[in-house]
Protein backbone atom coordinates (compact mmCIF):
# COMPACT_ATOMS: atom_id res chain seq x y z
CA UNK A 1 27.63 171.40 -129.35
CA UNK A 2 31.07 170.65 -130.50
CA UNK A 3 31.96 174.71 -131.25
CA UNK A 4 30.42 174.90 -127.21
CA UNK A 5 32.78 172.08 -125.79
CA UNK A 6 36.09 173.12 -127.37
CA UNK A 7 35.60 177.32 -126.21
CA UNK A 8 35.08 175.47 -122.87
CA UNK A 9 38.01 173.58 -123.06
CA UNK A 10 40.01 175.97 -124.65
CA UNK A 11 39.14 178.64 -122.09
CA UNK A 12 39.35 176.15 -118.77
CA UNK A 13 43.42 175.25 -120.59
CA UNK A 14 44.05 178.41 -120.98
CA UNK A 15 43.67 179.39 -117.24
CA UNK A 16 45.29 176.77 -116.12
CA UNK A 17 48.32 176.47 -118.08
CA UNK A 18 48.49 180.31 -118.07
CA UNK A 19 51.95 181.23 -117.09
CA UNK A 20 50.70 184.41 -114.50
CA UNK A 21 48.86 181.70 -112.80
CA UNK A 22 51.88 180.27 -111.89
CA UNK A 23 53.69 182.90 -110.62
CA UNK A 24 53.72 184.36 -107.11
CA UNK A 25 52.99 187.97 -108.21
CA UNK A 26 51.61 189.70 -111.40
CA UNK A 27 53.41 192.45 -112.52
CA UNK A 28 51.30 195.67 -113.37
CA UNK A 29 51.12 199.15 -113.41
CA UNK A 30 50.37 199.99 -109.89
CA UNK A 31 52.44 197.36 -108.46
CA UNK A 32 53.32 193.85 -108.18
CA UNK A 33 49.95 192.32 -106.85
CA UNK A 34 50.31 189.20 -104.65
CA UNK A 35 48.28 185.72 -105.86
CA UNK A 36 50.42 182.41 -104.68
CA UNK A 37 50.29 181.63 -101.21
CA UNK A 38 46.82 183.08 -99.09
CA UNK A 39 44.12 184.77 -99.82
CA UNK A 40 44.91 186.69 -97.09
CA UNK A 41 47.89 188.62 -98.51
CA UNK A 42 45.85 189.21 -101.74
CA UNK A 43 43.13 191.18 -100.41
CA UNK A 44 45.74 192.67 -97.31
CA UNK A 45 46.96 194.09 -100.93
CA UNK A 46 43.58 195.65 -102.19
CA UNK A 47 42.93 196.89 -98.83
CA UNK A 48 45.66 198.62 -98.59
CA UNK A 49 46.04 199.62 -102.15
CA UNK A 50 42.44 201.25 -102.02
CA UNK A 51 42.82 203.30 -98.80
CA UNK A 52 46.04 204.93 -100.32
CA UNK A 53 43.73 205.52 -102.98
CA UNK A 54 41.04 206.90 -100.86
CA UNK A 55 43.52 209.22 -98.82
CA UNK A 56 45.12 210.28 -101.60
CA UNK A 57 41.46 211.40 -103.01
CA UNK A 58 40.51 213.12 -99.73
CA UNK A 59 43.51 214.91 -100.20
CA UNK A 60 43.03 216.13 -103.52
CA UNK A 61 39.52 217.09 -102.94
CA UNK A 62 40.72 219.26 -99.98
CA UNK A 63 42.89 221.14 -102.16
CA UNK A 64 40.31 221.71 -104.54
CA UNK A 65 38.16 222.88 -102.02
CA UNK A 66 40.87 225.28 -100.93
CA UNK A 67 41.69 226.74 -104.12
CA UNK A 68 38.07 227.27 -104.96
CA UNK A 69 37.90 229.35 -101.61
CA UNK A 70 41.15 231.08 -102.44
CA UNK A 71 39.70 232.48 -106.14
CA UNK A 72 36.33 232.85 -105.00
CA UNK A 73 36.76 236.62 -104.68
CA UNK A 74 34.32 237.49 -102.43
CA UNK A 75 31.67 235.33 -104.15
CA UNK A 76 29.57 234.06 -101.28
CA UNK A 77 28.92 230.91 -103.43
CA UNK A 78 31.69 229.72 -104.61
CA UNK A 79 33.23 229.95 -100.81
CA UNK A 80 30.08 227.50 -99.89
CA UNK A 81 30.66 225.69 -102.19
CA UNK A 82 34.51 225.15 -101.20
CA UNK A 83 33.57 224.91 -97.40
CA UNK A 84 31.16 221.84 -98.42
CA UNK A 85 33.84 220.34 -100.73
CA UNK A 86 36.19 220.59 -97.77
CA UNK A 87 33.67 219.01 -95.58
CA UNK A 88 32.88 216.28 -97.67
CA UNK A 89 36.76 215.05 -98.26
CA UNK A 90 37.56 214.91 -94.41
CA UNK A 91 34.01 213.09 -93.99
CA UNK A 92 34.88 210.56 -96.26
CA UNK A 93 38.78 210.09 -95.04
CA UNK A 94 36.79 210.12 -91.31
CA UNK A 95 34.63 207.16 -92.80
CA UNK A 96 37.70 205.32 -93.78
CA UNK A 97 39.67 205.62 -90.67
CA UNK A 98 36.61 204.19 -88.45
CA UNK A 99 35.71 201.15 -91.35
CA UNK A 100 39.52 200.35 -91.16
CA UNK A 101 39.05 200.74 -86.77
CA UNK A 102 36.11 198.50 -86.89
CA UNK A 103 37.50 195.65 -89.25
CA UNK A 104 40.55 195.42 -86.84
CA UNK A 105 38.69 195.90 -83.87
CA UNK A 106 36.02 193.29 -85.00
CA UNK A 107 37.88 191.16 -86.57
CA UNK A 108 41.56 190.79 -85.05
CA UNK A 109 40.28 191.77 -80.98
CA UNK A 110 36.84 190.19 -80.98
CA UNK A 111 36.55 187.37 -83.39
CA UNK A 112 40.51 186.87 -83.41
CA UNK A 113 39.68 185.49 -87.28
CA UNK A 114 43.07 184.06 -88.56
CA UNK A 115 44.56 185.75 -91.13
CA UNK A 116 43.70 189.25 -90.05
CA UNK A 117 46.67 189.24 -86.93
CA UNK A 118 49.14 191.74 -87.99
């Protein structure tokens, strides 16, 4: 019971006398992500940060799909097979630009929740 307490108290001080904690941004890789202040600019962050990743996906797959149809030399399958990869990417940016439409046009025109003005 003892070994129980202190990794609960050890863990709960070490959260909250962790010096990132107490920042206003944590440095990493991708970028310095936002924690002090709202919520609101954290996940404005993620949003954002996962579109560009999304997009830049889309992207990528359509010049895969390209390239396939480029070498396919005359190979009825492979040129299907680019075609639908092709498809595909500009569905799924297509899906992203309407979910991003219908959060602002939900939540900013209709509900006018705070937080999501721009």
């Amino acid at each position: 019971m003892k070994k129980i307490l202190f990794a609960i108290f050890f863990s709960l001080s070490f959260f909250i006398f962790s010096s990132p904690l107490l920042a206003q941004s944590v440095k990493t890789g991708i970028g310095d992500i936002p924690i002090a202040g709202d919520l609101n600019e954290t996940v404005s962050w993620f949003l954002k940060f996962f579109i560009g990743i999304g997009g830049g996906t889309a992207f990528l797959l359509i010049i895969f799909g390209a390239i396939k149809i480029i070498t396919s030399a005359g190979n009825p399958e492979n040129v299907k097979t680019g075609q639908e990869t092709i498809t595909s990417a500009l569905m799924g940016l297509l899906f992203i630009l309407f979910s991003v439409f219908l959060l602002e046009l939900i939540g900013v025109k209709i509900l006018n929740i705070p937080g999501f003005k721009k």
